[in-house]
C-alpha atoms as a PDB file:
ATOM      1  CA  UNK A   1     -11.664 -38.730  -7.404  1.00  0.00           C
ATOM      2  CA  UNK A   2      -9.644 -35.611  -5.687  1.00  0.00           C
ATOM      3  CA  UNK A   3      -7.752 -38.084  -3.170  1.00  0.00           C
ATOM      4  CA  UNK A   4      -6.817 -40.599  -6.389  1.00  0.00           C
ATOM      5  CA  UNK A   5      -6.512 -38.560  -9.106  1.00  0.00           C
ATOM      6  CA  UNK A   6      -6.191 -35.112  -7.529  1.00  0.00           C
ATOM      7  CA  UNK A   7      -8.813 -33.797 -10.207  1.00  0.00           C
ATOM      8  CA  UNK A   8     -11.800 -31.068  -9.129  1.00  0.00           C
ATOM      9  CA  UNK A   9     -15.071 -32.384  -8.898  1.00  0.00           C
ATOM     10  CA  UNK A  10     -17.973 -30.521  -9.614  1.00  0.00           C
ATOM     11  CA  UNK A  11     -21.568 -31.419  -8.648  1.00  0.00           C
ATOM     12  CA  UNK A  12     -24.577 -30.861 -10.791  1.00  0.00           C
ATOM     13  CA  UNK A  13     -27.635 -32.090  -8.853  1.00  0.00           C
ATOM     14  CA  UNK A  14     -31.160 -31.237  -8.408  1.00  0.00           C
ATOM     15  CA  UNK A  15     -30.910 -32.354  -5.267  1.00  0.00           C
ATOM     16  CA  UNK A  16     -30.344 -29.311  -2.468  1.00  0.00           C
ATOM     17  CA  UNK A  17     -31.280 -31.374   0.901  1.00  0.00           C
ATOM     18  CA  UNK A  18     -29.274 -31.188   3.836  1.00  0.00           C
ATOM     19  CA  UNK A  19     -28.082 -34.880   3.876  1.00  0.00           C
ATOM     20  CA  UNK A  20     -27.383 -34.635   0.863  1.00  0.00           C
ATOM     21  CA  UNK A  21     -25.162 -31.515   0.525  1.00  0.00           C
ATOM     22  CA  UNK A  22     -23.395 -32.992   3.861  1.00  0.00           C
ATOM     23  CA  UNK A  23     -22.808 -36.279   1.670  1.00  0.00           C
ATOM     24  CA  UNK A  24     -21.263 -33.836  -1.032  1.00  0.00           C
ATOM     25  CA  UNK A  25     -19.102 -32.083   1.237  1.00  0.00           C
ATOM     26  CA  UNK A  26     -17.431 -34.993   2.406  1.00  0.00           C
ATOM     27  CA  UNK A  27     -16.086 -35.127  -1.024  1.00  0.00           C
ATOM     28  CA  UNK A  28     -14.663 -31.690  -0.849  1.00  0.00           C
ATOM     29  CA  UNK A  29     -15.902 -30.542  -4.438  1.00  0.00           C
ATOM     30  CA  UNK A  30     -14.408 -27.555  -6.185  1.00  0.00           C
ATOM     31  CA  UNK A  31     -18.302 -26.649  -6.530  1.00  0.00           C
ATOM     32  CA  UNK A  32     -22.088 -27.566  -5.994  1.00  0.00           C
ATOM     33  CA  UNK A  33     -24.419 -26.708  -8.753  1.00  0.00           C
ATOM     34  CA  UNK A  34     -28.443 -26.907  -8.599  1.00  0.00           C
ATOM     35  CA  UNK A  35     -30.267 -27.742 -11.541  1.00  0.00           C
ATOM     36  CA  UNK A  36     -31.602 -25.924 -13.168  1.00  0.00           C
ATOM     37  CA  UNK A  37     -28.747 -24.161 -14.257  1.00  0.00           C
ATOM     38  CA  UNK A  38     -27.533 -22.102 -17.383  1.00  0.00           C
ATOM     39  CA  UNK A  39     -24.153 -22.280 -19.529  1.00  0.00           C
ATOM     40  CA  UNK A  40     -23.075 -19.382 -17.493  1.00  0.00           C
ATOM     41  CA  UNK A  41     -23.285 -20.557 -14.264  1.00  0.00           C
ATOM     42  CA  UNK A  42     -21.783 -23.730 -15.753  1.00  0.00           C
ATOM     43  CA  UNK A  43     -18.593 -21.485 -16.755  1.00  0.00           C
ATOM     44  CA  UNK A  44     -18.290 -19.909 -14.105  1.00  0.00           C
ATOM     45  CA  UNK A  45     -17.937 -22.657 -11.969  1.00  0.00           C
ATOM     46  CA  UNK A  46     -15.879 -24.488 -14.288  1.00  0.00           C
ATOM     47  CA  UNK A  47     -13.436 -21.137 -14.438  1.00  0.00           C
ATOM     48  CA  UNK A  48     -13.033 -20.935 -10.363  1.00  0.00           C
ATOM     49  CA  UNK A  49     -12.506 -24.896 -10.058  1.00  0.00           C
ATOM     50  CA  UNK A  50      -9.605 -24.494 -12.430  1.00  0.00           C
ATOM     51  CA  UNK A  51      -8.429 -21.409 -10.372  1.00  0.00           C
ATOM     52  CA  UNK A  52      -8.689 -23.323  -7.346  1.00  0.00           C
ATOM     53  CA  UNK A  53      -6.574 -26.221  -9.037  1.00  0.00           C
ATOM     54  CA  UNK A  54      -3.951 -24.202 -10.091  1.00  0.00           C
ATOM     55  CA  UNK A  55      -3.538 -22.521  -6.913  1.00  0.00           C
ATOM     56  CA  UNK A  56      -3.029 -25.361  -4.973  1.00  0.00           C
ATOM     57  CA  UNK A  57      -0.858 -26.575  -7.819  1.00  0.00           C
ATOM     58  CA  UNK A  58       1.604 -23.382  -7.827  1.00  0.00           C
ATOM     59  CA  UNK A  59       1.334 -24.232  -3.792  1.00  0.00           C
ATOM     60  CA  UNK A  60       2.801 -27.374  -3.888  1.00  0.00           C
ATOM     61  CA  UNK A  61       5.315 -26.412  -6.421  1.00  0.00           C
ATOM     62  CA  UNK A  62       6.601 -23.673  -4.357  1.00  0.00           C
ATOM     63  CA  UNK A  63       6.622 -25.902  -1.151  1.00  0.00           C
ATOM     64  CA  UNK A  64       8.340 -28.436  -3.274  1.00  0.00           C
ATOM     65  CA  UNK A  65      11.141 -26.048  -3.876  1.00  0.00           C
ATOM     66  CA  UNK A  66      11.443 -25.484  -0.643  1.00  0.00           C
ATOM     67  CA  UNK A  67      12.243 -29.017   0.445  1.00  0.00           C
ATOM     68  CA  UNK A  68      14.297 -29.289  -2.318  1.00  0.00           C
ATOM     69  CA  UNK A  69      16.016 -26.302  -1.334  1.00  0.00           C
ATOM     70  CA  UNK A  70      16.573 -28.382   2.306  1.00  0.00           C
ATOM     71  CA  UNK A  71      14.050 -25.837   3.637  1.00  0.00           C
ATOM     72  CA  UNK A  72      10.459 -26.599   4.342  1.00  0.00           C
ATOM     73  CA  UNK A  73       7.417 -24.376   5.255  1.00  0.00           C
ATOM     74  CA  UNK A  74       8.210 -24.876   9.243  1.00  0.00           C
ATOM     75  CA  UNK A  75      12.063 -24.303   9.014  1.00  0.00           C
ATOM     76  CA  UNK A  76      11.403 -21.194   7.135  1.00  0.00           C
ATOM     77  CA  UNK A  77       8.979 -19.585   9.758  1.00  0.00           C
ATOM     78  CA  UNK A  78      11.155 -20.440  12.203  1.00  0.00           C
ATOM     79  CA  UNK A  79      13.539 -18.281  11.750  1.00  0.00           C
ATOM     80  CA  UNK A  80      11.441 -15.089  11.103  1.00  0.00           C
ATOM     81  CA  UNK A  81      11.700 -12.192  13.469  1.00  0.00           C
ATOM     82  CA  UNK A  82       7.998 -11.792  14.213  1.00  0.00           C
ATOM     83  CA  UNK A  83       5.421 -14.437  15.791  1.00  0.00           C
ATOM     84  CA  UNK A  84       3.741 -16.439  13.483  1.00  0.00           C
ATOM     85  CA  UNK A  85       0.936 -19.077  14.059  1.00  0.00           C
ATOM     86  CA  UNK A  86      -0.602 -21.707  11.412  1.00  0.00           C
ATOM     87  CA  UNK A  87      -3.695 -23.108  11.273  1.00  0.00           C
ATOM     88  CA  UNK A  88      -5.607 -25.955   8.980  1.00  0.00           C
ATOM     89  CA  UNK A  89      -8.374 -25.204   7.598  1.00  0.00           C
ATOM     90  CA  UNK A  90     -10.393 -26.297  10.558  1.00  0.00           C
ATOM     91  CA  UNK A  91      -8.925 -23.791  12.837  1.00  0.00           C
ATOM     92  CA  UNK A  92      -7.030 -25.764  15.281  1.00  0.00           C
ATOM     93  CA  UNK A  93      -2.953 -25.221  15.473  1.00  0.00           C
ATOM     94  CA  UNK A  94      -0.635 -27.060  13.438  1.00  0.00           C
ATOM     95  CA  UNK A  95       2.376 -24.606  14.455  1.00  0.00           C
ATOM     96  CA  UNK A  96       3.892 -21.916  16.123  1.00  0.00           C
ATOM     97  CA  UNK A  97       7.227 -20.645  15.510  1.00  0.00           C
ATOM     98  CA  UNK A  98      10.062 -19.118  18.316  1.00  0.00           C
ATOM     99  CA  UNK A  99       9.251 -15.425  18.119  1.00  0.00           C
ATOM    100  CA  UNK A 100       5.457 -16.706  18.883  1.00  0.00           C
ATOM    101  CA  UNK A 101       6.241 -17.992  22.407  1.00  0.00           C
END
């Protein structure tokens, strides 16, 4: 559903096993609930999911303008005076810019 549709997905399961919280990760969920659970745990859940949505959404906005701008994210670090690395989210290095090396 978050690949297609780019909508959170929450899990509420009583299930709390290692397979199948691996299984669940895969998915990349906003969040992982255990039953039982209460309305405010619920919420609360609910609440940071959106967060998390919006984030990324203001992200991709502001990278958008970027491009449109005929900058992008890379371009832009480029050119800044002081060494700058990125990583995903795994850890392993998508880029360094000039001042790096």
């Amino acid at each position: 559903l978050h690949e297609l549709y780019g909508c959170a997905v929450l899990f509420l399961t009583a299930h709390a096993d290692d397979v199948t919280v691996t299984r669940a990760r895969r998915a990349e969920p906003a969040g992982y609930l255990i039953k039982p659970t209460n309305a405010l745990t619920i919420k609360a859940a609910l609440e940071l999911a959106l967060d998390q949505r919006f984030r990324e959404a203001a992200a991709r906005a502001r990278e958008r303008a970027l491009q449109e701008n005929g900058l992008d994210l890379h371009g832009a670090l480029q050119h800044l005076p002081v060494a700058v690395q990125l990583e995903d989210a795994e850890g392993h290095l998508v880029h360094v810019n000039d001042a790096f090396c």
